[in-house]
N, C-alpha and C. Protein backbone atom coordinates (compact mmCIF):
# COMPACT_ATOMS: atom_id res chain seq x y z
N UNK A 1 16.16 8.15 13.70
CA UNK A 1 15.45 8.18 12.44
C UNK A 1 15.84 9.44 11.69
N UNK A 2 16.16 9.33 10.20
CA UNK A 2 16.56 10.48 9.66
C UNK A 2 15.39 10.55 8.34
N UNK A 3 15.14 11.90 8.54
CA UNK A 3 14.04 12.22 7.50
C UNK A 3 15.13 12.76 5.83
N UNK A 4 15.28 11.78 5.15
CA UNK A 4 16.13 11.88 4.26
C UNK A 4 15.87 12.96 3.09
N UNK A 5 14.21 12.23 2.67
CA UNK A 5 13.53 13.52 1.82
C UNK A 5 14.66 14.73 1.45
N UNK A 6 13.95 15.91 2.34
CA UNK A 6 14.42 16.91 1.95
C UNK A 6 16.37 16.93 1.97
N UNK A 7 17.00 16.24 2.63
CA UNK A 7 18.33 16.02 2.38
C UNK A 7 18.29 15.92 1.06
N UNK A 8 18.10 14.80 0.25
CA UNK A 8 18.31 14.20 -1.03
C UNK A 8 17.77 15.18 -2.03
N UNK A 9 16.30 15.62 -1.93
CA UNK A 9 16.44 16.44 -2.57
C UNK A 9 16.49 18.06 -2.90
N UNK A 10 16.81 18.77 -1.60
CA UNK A 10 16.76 20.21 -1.01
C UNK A 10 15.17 20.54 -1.23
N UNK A 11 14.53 19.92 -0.89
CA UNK A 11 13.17 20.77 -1.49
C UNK A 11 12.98 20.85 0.01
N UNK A 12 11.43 20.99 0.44
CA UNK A 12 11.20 21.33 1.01
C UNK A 12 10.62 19.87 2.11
N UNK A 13 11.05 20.23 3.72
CA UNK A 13 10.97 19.10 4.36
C UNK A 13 9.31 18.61 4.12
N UNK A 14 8.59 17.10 3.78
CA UNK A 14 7.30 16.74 3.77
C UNK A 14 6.85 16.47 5.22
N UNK A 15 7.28 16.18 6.12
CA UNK A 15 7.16 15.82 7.39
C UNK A 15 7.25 16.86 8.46
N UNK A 16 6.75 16.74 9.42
CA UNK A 16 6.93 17.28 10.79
C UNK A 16 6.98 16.50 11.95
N UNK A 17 7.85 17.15 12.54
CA UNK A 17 7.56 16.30 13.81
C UNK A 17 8.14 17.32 15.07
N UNK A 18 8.08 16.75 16.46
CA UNK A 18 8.74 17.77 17.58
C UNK A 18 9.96 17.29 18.18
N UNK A 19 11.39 17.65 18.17
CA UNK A 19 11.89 17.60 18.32
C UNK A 19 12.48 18.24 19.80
N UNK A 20 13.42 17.10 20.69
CA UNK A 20 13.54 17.96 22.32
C UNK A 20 15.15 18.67 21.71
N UNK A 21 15.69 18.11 20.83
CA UNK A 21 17.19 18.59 20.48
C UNK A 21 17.22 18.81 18.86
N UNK A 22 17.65 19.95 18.27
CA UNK A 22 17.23 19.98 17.00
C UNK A 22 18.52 20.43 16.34
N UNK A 23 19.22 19.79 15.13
CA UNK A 23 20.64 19.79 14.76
C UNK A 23 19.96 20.86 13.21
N UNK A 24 21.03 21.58 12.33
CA UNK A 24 20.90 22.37 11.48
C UNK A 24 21.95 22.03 10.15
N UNK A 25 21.83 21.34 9.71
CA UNK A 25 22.95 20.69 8.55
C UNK A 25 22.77 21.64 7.54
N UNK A 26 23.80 21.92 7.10
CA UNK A 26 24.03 22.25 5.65
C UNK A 26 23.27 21.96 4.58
N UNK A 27 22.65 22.89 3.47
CA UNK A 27 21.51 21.67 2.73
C UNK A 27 23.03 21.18 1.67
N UNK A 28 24.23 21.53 1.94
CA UNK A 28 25.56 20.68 0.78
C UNK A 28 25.79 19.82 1.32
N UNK A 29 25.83 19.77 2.72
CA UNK A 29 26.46 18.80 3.85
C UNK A 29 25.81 17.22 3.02
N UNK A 30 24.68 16.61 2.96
CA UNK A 30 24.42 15.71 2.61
C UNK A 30 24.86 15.10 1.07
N UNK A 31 24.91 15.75 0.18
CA UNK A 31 25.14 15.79 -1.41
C UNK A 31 26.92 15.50 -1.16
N UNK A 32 27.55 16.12 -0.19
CA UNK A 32 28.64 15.97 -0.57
C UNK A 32 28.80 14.72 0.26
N UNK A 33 28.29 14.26 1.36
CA UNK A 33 29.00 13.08 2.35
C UNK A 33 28.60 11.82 1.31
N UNK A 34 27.14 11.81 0.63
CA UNK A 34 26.69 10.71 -0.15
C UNK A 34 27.72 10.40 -1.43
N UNK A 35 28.16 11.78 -2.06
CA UNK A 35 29.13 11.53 -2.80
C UNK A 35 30.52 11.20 -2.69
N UNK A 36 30.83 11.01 -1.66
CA UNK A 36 31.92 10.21 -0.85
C UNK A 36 31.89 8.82 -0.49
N UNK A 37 30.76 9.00 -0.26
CA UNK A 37 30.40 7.52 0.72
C UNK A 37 29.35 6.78 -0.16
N UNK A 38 29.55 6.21 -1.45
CA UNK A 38 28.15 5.49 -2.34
C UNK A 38 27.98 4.64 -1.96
N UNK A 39 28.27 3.33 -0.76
CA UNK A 39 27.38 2.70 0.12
C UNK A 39 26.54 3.48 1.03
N UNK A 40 26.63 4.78 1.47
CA UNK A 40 25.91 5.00 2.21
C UNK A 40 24.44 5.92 1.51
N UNK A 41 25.13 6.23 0.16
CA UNK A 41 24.52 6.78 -0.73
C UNK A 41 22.90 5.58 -0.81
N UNK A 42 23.36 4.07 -0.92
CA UNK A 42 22.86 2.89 -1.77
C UNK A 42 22.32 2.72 -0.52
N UNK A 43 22.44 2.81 0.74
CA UNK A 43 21.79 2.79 1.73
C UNK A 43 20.63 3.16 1.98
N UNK A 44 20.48 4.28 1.65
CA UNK A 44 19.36 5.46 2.06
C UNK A 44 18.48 5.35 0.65
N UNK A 45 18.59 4.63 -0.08
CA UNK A 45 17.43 4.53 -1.12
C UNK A 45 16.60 3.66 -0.30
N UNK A 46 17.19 2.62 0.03
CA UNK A 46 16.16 1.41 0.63
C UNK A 46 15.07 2.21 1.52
N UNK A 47 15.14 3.32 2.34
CA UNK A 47 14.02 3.32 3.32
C UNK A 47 13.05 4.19 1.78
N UNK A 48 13.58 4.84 1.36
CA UNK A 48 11.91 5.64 0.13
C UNK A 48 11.46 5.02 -0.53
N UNK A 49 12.25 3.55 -1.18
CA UNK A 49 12.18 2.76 -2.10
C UNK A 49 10.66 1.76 -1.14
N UNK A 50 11.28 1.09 -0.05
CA UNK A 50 9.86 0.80 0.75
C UNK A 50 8.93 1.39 1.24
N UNK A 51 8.62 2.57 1.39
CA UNK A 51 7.42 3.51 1.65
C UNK A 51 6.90 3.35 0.09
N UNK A 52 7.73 3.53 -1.22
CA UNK A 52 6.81 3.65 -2.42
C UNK A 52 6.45 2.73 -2.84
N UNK A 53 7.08 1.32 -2.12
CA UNK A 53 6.37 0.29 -2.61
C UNK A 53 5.06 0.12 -1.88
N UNK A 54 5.15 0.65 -0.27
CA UNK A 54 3.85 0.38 0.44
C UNK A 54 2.91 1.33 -0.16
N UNK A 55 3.03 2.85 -0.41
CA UNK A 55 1.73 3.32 -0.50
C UNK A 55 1.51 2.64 -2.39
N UNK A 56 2.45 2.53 -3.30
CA UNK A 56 2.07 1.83 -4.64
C UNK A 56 0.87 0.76 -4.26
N UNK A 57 1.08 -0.24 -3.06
CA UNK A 57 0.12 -1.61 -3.00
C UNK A 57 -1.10 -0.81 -2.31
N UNK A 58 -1.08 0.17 -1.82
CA UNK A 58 -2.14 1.02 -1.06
C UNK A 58 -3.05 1.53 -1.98
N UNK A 59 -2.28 2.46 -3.03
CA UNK A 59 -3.04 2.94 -4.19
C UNK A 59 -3.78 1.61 -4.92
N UNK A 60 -2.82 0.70 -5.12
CA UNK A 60 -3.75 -0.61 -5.93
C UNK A 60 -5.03 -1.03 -5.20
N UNK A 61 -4.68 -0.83 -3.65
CA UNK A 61 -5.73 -1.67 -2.84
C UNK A 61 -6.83 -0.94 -2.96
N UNK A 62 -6.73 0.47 -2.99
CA UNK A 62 -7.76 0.99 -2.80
C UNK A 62 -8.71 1.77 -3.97
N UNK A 63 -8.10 1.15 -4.95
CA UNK A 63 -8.17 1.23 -6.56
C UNK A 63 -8.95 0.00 -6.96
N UNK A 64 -8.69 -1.36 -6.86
CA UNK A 64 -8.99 -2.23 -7.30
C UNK A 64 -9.34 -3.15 -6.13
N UNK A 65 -9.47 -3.35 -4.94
CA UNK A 65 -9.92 -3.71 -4.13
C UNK A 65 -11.63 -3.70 -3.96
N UNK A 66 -12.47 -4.56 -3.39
CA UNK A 66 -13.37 -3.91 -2.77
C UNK A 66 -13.36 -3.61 -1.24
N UNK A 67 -14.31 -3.26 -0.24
CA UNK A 67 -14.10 -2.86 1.30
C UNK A 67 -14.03 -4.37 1.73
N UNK A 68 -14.64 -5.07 1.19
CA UNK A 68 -14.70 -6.69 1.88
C UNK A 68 -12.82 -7.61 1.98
N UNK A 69 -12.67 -6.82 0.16
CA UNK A 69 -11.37 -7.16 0.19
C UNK A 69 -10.13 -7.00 1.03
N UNK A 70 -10.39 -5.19 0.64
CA UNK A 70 -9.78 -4.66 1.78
C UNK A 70 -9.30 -5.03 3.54
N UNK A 71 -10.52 -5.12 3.73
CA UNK A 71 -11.01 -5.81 5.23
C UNK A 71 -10.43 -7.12 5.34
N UNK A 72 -10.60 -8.06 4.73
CA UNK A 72 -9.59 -9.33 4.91
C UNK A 72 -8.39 -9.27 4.59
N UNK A 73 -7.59 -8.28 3.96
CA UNK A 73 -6.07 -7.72 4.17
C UNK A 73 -6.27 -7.59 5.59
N UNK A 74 -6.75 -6.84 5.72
CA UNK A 74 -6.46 -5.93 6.96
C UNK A 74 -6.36 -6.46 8.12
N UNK A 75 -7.44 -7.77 8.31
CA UNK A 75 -7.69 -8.69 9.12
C UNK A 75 -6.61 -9.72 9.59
N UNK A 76 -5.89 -10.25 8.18
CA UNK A 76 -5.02 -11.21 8.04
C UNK A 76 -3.75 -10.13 8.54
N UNK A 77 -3.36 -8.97 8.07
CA UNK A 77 -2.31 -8.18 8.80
C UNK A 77 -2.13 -8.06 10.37
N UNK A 78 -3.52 -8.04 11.00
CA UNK A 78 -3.53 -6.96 12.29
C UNK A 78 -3.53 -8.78 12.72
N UNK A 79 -4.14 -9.80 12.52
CA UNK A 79 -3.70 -11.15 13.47
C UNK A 79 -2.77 -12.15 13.10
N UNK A 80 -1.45 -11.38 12.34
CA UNK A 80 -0.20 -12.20 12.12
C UNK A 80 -0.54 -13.24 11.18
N UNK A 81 -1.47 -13.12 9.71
CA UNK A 81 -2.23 -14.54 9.18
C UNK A 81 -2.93 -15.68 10.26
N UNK A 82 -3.91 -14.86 11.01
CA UNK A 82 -4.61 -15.68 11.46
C UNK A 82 -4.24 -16.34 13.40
N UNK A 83 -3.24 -15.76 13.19
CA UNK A 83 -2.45 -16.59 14.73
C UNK A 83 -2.58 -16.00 16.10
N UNK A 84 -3.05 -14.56 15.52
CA UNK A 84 -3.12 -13.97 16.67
C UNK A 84 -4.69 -13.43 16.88
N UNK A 85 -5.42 -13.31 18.16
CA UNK A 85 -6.58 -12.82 18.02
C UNK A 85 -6.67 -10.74 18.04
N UNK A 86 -7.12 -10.55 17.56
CA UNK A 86 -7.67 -9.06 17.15
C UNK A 86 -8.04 -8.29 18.34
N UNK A 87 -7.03 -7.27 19.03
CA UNK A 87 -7.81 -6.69 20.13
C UNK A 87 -8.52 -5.44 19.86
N UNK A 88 -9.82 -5.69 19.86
CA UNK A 88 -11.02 -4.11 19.39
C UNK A 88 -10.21 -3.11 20.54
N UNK A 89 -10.42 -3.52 21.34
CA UNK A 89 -9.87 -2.13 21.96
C UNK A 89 -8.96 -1.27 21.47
N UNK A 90 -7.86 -1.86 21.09
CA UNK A 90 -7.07 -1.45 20.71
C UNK A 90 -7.34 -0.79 19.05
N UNK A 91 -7.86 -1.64 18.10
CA UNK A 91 -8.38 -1.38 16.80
C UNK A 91 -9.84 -1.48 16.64
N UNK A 92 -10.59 -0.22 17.11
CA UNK A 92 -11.99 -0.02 17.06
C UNK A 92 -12.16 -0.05 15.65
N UNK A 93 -13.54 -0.35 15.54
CA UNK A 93 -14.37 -0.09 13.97
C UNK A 93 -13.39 1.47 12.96
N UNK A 94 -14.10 2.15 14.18
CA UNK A 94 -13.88 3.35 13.30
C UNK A 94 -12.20 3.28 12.86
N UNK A 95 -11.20 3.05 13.57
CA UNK A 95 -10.06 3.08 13.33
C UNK A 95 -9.62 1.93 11.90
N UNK A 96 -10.19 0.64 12.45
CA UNK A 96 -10.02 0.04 11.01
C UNK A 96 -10.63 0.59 9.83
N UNK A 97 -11.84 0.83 9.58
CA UNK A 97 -12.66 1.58 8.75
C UNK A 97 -11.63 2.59 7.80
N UNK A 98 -10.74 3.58 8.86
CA UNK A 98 -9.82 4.52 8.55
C UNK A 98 -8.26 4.14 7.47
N UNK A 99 -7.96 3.35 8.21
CA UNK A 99 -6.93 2.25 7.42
C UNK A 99 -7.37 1.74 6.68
N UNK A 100 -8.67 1.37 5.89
CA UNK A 100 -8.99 0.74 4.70
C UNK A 100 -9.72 1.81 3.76
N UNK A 101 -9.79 3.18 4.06
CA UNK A 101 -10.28 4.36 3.34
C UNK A 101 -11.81 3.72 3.14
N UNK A 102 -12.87 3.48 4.35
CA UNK A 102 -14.28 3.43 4.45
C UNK A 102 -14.70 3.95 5.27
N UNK A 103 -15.45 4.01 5.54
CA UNK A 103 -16.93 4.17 6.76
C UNK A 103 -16.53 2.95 7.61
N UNK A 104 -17.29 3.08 9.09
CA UNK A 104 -17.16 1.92 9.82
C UNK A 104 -18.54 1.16 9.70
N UNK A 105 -19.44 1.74 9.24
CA UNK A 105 -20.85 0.98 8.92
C UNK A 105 -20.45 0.00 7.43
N UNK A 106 -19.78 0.19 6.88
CA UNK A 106 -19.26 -0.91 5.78
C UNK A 106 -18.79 -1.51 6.22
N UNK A 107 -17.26 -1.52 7.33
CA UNK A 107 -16.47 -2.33 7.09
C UNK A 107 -17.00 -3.27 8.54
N UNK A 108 -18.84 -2.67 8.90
CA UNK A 108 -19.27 -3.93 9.70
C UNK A 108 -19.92 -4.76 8.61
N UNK A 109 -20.46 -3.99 7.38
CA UNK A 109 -21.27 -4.97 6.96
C UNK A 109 -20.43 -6.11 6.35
N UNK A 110 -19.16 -5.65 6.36
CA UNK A 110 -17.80 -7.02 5.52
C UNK A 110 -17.40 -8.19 7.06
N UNK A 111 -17.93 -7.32 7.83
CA UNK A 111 -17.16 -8.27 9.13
C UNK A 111 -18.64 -9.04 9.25
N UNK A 112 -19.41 -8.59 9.35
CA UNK A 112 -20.65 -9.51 9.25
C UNK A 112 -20.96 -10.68 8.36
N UNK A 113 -20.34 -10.26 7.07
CA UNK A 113 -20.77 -11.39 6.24
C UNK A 113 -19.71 -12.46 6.38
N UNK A 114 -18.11 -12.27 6.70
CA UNK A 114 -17.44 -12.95 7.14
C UNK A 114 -17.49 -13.79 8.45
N UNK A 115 -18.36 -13.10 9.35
CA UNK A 115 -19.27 -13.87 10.67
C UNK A 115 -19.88 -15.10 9.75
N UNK A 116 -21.07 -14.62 9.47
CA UNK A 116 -22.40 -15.92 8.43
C UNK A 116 -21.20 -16.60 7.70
N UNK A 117 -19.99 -16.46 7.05
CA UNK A 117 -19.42 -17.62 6.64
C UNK A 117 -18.43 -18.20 7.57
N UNK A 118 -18.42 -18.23 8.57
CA UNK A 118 -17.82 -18.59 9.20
C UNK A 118 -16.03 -18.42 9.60
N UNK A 119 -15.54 -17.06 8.92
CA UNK A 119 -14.29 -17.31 8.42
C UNK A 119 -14.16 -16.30 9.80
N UNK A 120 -14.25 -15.48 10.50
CA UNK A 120 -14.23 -15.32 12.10
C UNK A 120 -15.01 -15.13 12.39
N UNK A 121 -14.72 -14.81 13.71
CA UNK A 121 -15.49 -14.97 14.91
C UNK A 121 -15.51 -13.65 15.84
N UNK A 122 -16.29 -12.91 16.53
CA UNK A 122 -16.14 -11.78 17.07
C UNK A 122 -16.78 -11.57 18.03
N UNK A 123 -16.02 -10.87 19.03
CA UNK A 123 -16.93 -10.65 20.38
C UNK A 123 -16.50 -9.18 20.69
N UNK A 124 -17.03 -8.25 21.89
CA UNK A 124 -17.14 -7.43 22.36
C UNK A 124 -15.43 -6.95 22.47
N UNK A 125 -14.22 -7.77 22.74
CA UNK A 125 -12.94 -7.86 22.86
C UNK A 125 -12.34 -7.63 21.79
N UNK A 126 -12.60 -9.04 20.84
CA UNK A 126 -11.65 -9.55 19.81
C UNK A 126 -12.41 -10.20 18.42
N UNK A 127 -11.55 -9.86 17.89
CA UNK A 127 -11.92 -10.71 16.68
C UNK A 127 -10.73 -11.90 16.44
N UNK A 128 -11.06 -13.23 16.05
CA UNK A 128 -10.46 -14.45 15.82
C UNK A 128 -10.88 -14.92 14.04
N UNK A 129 -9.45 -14.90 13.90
CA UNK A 129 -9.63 -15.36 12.58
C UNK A 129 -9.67 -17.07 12.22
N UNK A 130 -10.64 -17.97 11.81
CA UNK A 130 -11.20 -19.17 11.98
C UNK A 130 -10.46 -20.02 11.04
N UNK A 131 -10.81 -18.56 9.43
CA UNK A 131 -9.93 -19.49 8.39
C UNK A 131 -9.19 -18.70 7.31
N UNK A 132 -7.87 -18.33 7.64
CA UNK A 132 -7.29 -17.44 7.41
C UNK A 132 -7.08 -17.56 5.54
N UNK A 133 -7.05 -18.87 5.02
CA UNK A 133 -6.99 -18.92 3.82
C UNK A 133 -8.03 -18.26 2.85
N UNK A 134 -9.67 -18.66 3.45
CA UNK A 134 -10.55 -17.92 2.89
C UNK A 134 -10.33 -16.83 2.89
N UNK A 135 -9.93 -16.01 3.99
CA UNK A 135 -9.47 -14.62 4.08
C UNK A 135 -8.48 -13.80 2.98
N UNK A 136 -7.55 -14.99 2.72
CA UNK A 136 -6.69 -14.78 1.85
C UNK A 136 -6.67 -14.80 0.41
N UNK A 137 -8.13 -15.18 0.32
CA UNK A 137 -9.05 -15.67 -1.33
C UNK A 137 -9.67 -14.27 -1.17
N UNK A 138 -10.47 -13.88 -0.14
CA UNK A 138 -10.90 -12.20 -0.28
C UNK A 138 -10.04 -11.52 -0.83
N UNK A 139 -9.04 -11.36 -0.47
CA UNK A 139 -8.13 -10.23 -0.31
C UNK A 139 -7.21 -10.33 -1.56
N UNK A 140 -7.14 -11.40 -1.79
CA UNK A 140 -6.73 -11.66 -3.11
C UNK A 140 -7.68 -11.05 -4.30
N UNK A 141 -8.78 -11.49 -4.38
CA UNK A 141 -9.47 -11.03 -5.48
C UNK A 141 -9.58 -9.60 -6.08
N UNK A 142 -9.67 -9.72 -7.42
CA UNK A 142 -9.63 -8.19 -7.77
C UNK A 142 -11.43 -8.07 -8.38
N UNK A 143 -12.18 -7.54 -8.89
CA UNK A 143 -13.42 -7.69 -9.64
C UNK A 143 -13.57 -7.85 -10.56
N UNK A 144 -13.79 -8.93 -11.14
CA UNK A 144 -13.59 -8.94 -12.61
C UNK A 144 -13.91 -7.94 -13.43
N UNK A 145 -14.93 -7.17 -13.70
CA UNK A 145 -14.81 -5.97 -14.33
C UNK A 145 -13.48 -5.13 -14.25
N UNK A 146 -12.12 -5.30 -13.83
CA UNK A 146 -11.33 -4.56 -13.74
C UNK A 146 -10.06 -5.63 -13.83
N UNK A 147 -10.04 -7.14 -14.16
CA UNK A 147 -9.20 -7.49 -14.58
C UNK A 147 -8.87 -7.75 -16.19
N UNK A 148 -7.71 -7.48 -16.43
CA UNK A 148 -6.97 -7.33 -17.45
C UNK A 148 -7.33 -8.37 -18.64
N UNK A 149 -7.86 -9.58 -18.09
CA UNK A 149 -8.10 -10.33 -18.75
C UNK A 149 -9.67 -10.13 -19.53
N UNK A 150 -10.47 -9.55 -18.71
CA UNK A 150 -11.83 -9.57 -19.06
C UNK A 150 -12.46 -8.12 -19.85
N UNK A 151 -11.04 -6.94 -19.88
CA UNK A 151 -11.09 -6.41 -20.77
C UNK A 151 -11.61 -6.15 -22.33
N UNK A 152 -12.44 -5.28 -23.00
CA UNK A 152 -12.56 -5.57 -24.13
C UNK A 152 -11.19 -5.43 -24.94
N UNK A 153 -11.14 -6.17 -26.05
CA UNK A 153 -10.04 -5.71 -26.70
C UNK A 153 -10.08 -4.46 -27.50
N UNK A 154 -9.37 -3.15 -27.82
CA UNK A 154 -9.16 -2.20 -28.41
C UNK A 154 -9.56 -2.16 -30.07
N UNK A 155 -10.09 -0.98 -30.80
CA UNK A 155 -10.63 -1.20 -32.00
C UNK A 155 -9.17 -1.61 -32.62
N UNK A 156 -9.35 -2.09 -33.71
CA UNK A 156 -7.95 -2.58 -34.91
C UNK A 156 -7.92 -3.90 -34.77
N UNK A 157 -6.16 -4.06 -34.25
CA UNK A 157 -5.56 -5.66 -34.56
C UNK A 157 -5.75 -5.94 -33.36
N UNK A 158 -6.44 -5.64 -32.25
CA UNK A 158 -6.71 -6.63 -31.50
C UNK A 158 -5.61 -5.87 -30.29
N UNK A 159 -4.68 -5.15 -30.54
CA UNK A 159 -3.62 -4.95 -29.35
C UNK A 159 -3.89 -3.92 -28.93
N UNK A 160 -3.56 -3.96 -27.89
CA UNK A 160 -3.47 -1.99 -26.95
C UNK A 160 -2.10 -1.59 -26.74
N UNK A 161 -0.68 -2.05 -27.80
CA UNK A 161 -0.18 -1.72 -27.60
C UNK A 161 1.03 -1.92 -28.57
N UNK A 162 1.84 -0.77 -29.67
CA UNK A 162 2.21 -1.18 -30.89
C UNK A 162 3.29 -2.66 -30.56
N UNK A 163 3.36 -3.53 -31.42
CA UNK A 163 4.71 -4.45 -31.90
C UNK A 163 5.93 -3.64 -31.77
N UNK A 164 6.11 -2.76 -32.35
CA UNK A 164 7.87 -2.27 -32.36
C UNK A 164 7.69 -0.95 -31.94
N UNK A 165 8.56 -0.33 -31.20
CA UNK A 165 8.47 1.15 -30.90
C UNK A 165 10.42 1.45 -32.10
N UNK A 166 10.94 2.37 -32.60
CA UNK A 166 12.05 3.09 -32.81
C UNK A 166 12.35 4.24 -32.65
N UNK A 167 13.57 4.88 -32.70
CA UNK A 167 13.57 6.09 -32.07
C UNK A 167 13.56 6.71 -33.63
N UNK A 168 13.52 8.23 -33.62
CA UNK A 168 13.86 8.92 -34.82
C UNK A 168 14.57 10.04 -34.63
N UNK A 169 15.90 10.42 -35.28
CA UNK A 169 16.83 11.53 -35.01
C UNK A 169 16.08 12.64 -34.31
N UNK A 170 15.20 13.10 -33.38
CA UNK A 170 14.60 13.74 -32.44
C UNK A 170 14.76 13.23 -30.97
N UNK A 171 14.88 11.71 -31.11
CA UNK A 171 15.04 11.32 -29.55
C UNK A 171 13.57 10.55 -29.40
N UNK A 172 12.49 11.31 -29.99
CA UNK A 172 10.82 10.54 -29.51
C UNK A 172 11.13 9.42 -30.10
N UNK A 173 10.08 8.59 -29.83
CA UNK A 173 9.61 7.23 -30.26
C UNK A 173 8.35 7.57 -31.21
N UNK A 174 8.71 6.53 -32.49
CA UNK A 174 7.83 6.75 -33.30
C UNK A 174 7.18 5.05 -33.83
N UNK A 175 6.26 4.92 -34.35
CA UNK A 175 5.89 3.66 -34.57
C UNK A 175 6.34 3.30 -36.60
């Protein structure tokens, strides 16, 4: 595993970790091999490019989500959509709770109400997901107070956002 970060951009490494053998590169060494090698250059975007897409859906989730929502992501993730049963041991309250940025006294009261509808099932072991689609209608939903559609519209013509943008011998955009 190569911590690319600080390669790409000399700043300063974001990560730590412990190392039993520890190598000392050049901070040019990388700038110049990528500029040699632009497949390998086009390579190494893909792993930052997927971390920013995961924490981007993270920020949304935990932005526009509720804990119930949340929780049936989370549910449908940790049992493969439904196929696999949930080992608590392994993923206690508190630990899921943690992965969905709650309390574990919420994310019982979301596993509870998903009990009374029947969409799993839970015992001292595991949790079993019953009906993974409902799950997938949770987790889907956003609150309406925060979808786009149910928005008021902005004072004027109705838009939040001009018809034409142009540039003007400055470079800005002017309307």
């Amino acid at each position: 595993m190569v911590n690319e970060v600080a390669g790409l951009d000399r700043g300063v490494n974001p990560a730590t970790a412990e190392a039993t053998r520890v190598r000392q590169i050049d901070a040019n060494g990388p700038h110049a091999l990528l500029l040699t090698h632009p497949p390998l250059a086009l390579g190494l975007l893909h792993a930052p490019a997927r971390r920013n897409r995961a924490l981007l859906s993270h920020v949304e989730d935990l932005s526009f989500r509720s804990v119930s929502g949340r929780a049936a992501r989370l549910l449908l993730e940790l049992s493969h959509e439904g196929q696999q049963p949930i080992d608590r041991r392994r993923h206690p309250n508190a630990d899921l709770a943690a992965r969905i940025a709650t309390v574990p006294q919420a994310l019982s009261r979301s596993l509870q109400t998903f009990r009374r509808q029947g969409v799993i099932s839970t015992t001292r072991t595991a949790i079993l997901v019953l009906d993974a689609a409902q799950l997938r209608r949770w987790g889907a939903s956003v609150p309406r107070t925060l979808r786009a559609d149910t928005l008021p519209a902005p004072p004027g013509r109705g838009r939040s956002f001009p018809s034409r943008v142009t540039k003007v011998n400055d470079g800005s955009p002017s309307l």
